[in-house]
Protein backbone atom coordinates (compact mmCIF):
# COMPACT_ATOMS: atom_id res chain seq x y z
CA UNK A 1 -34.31 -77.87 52.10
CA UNK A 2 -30.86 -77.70 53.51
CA UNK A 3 -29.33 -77.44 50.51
CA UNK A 4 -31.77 -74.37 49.01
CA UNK A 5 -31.38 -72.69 52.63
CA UNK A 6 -27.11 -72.79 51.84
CA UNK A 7 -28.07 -70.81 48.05
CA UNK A 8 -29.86 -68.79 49.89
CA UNK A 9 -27.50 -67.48 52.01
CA UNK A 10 -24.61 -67.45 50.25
CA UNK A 11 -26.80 -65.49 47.56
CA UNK A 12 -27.27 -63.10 50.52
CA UNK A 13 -23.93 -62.77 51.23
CA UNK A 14 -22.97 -62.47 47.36
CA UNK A 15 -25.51 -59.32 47.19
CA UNK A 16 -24.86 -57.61 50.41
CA UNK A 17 -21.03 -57.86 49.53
CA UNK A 18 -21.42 -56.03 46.05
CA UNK A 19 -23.54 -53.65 47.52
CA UNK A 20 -20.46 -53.23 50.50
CA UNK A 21 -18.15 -52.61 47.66
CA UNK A 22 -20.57 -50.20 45.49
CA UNK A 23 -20.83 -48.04 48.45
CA UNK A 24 -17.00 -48.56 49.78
CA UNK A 25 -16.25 -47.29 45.97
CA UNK A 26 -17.92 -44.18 46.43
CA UNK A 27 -16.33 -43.69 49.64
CA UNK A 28 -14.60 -40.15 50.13
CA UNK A 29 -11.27 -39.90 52.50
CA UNK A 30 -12.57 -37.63 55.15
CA UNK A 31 -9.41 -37.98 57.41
CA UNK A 32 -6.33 -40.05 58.17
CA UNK A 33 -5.69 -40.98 61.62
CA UNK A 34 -2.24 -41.84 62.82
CA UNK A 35 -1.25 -44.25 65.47
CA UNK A 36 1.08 -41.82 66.92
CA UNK A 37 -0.04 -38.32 66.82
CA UNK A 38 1.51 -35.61 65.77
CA UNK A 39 4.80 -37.44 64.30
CA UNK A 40 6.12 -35.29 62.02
CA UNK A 41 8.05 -38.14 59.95
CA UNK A 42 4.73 -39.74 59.45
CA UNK A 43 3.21 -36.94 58.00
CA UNK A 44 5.60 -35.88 55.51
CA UNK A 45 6.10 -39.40 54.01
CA UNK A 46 1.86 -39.33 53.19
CA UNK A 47 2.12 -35.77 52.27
CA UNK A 48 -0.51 -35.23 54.50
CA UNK A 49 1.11 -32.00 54.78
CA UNK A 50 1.73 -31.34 50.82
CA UNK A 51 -1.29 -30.84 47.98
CA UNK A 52 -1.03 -34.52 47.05
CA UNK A 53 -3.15 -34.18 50.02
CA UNK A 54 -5.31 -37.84 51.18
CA UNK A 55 -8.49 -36.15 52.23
CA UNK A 56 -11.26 -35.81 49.39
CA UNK A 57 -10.22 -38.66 47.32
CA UNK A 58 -12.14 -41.55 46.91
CA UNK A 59 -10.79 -44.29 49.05
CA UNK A 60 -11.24 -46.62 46.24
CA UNK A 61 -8.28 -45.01 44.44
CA UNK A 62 -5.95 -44.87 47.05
CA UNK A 63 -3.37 -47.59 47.25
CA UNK A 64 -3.33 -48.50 50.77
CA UNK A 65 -0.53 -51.63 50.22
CA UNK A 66 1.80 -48.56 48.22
CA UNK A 67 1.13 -46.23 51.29
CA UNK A 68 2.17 -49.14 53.45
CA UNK A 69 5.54 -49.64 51.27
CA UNK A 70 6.32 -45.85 51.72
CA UNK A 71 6.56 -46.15 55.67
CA UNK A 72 8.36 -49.26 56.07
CA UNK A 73 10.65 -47.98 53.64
CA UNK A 74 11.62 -45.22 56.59
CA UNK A 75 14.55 -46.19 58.97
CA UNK A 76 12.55 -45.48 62.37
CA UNK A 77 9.42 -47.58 61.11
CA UNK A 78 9.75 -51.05 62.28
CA UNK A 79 6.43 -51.82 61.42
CA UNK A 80 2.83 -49.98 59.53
CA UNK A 81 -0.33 -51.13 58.63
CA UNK A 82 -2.68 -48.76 56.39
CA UNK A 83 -6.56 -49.46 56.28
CA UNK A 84 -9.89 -47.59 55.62
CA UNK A 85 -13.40 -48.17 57.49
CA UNK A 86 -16.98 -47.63 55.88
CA UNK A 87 -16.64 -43.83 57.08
CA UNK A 88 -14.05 -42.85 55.01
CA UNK A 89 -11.39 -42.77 57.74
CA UNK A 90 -7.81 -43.78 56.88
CA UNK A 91 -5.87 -45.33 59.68
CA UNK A 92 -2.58 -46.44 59.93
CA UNK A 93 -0.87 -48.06 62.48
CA UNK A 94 2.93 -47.75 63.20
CA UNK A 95 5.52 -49.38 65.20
CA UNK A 96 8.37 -47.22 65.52
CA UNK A 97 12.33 -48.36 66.10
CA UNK A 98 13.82 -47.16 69.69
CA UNK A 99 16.84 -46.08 69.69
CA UNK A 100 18.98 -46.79 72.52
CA UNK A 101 22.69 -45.30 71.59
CA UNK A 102 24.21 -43.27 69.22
CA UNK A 103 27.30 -44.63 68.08
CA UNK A 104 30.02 -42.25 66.51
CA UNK A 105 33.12 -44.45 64.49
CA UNK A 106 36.62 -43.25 64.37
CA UNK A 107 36.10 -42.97 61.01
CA UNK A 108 33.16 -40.80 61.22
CA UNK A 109 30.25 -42.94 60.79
CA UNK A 110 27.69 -41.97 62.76
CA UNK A 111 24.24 -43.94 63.20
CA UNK A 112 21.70 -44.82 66.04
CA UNK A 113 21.25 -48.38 67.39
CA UNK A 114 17.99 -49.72 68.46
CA UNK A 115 16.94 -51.62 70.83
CA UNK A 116 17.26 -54.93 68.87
CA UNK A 117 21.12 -54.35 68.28
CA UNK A 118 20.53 -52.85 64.71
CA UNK A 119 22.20 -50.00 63.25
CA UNK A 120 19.80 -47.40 61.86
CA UNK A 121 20.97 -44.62 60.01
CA UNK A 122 20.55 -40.80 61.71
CA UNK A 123 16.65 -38.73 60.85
CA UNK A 124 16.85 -35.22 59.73
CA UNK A 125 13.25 -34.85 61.40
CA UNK A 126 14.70 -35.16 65.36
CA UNK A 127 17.37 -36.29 67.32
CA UNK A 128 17.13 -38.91 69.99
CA UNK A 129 18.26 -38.62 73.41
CA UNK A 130 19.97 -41.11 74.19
CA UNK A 131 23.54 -42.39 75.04
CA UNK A 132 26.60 -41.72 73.26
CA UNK A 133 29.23 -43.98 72.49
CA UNK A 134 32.81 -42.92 70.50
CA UNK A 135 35.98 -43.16 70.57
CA UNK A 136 38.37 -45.99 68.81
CA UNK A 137 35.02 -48.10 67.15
CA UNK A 138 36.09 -49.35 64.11
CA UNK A 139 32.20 -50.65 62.99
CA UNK A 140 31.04 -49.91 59.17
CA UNK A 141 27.70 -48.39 58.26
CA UNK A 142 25.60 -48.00 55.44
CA UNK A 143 23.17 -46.25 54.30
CA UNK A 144 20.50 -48.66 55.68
CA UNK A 145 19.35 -50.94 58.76
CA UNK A 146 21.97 -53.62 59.05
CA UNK A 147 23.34 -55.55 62.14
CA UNK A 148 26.40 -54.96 63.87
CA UNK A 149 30.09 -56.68 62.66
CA UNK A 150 32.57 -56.13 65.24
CA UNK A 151 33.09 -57.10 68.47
CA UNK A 152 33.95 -53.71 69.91
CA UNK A 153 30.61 -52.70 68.61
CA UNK A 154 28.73 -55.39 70.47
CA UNK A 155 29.75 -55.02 73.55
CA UNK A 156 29.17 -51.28 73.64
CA UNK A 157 25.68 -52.11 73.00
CA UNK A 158 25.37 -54.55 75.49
CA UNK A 159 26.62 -51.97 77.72
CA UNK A 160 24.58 -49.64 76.31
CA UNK A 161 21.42 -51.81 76.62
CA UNK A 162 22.39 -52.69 80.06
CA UNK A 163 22.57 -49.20 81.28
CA UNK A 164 19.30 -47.99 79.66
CA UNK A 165 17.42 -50.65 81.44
CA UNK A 166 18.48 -49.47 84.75
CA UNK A 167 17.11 -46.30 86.08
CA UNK A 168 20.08 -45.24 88.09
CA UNK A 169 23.09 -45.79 85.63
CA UNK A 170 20.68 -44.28 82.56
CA UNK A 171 20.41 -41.29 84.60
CA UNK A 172 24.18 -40.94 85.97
CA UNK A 173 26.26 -42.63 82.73
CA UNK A 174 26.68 -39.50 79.77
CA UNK A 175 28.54 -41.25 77.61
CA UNK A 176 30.73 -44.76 76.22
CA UNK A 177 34.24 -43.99 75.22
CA UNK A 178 36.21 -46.62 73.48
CA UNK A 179 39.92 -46.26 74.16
CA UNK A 180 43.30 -47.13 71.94
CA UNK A 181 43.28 -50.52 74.15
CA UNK A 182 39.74 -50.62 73.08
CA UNK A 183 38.72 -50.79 76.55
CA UNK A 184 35.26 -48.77 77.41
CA UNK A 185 35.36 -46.40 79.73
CA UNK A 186 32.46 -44.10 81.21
CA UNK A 187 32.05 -40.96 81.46
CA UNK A 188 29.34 -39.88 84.34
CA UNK A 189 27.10 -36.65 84.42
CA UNK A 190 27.87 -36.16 88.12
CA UNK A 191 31.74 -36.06 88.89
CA UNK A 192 34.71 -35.11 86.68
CA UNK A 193 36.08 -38.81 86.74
CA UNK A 194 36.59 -41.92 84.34
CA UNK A 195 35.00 -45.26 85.00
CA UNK A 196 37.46 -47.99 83.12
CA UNK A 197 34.60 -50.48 82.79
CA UNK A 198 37.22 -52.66 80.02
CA UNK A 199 35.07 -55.15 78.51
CA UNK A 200 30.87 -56.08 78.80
CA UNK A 201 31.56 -59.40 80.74
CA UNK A 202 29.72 -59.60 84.19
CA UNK A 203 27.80 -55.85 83.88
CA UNK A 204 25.77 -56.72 87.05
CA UNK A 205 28.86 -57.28 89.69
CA UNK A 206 31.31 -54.72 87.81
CA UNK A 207 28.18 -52.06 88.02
CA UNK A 208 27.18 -53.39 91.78
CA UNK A 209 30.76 -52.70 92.81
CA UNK A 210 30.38 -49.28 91.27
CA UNK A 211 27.13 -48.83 93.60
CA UNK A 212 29.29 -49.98 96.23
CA UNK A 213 31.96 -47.47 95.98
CA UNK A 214 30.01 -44.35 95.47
CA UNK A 215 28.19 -45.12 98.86
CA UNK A 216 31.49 -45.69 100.85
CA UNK A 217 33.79 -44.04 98.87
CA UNK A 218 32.42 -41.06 97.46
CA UNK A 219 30.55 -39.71 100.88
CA UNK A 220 34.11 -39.40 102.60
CA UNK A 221 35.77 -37.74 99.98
CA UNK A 222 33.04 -36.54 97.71
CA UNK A 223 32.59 -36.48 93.57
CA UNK A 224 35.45 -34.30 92.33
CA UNK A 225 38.05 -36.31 94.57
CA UNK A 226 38.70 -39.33 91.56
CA UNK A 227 40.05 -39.09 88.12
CA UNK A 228 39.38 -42.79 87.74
CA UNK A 229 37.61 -45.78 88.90
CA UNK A 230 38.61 -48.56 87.73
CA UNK A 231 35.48 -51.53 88.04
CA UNK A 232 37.18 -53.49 85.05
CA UNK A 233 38.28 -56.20 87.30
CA UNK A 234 35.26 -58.76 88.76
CA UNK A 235 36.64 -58.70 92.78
CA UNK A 236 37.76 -54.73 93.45
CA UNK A 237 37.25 -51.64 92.79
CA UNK A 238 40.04 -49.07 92.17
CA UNK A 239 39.61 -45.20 92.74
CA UNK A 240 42.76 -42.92 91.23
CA UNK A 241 42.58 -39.46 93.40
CA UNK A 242 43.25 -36.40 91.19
CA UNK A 243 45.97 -35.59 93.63
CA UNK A 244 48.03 -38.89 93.13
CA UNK A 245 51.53 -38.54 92.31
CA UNK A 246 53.06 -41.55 93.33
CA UNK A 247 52.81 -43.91 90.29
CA UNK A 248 55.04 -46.95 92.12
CA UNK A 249 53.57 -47.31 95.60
CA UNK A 250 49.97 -48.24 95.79
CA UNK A 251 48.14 -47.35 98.74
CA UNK A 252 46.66 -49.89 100.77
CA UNK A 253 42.96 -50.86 100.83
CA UNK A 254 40.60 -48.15 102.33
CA UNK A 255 37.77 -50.30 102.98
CA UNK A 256 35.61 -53.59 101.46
CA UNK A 257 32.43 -54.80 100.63
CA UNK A 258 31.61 -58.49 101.28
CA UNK A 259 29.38 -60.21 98.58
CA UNK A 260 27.38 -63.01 98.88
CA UNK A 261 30.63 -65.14 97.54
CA UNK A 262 33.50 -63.18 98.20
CA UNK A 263 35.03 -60.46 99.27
CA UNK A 264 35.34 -56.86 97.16
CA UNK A 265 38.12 -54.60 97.93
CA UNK A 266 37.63 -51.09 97.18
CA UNK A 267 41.03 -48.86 96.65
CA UNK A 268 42.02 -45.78 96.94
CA UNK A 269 45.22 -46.30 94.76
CA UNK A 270 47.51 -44.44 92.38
CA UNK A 271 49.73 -47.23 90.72
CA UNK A 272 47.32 -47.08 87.67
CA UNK A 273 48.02 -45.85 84.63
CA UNK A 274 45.70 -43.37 82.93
């Protein structure tokens, strides 16, 4: 009895499956919905747009594995997955790259990073806001996503990543510039002045003593007073007025902030280069 109740219901199954597929084979496309509304770059790659159009063919002849293929084949799709229900809906289902820096090479490359560290090329679609980094970058790019080879390249995008993770900095910080000395240095939206941040070792204190210095510093003397601020070194902070001249005699501390550890001097100084 056991046995004849197990034919039985996989003869069930058997017949309502074929007559699933009869009717999912005369299935028409009556729409395609899209993850993310509206994207323009999604549309044009399944011609939604075009007269190769989805909508009124049967589902059965659409290749939803080949429509797959076509967005993951785009730059800014990380990943996509295409499917039909009984209703004759298409659906697909994107993950899209983010962007976190644009990155400009001295030998004019020029290519987005996302947030994984990879190097996407640019869209003609849009343009992403985001932060800026140029200068003396010496990193190569091709015409696809590939990870990042130098150095210099990987610590502007830890600097990069560390800024857009902090509301503050991602809202003050414009831009990265990589000097000869392939040092960074920032360039603010508020304030005509250079922040010499050097290298990407210890973001937290060097950007903490930057905190430190605009309350102290900046409220005395106010934004357009500094042509630099130097926060390259882990224990001080060094401010260059615009009105500096003397290039041999430093002036002596203005004030300090103690740390938990240590104490930060913070300098009104004009014995450093620019």
């Amino acid at each position: 009895m056991i046995g004849l109740a197990w034919v039985l219901s996989l003869s069930g199954v058997v017949v309502l499956m074929s007559f699933i597929n009869v009717k999912k084979a005369a299935v028409i496309c009556k729409d395609v919905k899209i993850y993310i509304p509206g994207n323009q770059e999604i549309d044009n790659i399944l011609h939604l747009n075009s007269t190769n159009t989805l909508i009124g063919r049967r589902i059965a002849g659409i290749n939803m594995h080949d429509l797959e293929n076509k967005l993951k084949s785009n730059a800014f799709i990380e990943t996509a997955q295409v499917y039909a229900d009984m209703d004759g809906v298409i659906r697909v289902e994107v993950t899209q790259r983010t962007p976190i820096l644009r990155m400009m090479t001295q030998f004019d490359k020029d290519f987005y990073v996302d947030e994984h560290g990879l190097k996407v090329p640019l869209s003609n679609n849009f343009t992403a806001r985001v932060l800026a980094a140029n200068g003396f970058i010496e990193e190569p790019m091709g015409d696809k996503i590939d990870t990042l080879h130098t150095d210099m390249a990987k610590q502007v995008f830890k600097t990069a990543a560390f800024i857009s993770k902090d509301t503050l900095w991602n809202a003050q910080i414009a831009q990265i510039y990589v000097n000869e000395q392939h040092e960074m240095e920032l360039i603010p939206r508020v304030g005509n002045d250079r922040i010499l941040l050097g290298n990407a070792d210890s973001l937290q204190s060097k950007f903490a003593n930057l905190l430190a210095f605009y309350k102290q510093a900046i409220p005395r003397v106010g934004w357009e007073a500094y042509k630099l601020i130097n926060i390259k070194y882990a224990n001080q902070v060094i401010g260059v007025k615009k009105d500096s001249t003397n290039k041999d005699n430093p002036v002596k501390p203005a004030s300090a902030v103690k740390s938990d550890s240590s104490q930060k001097q913070i300098q009104d100084t004009s014995h450093i280069k620019n």
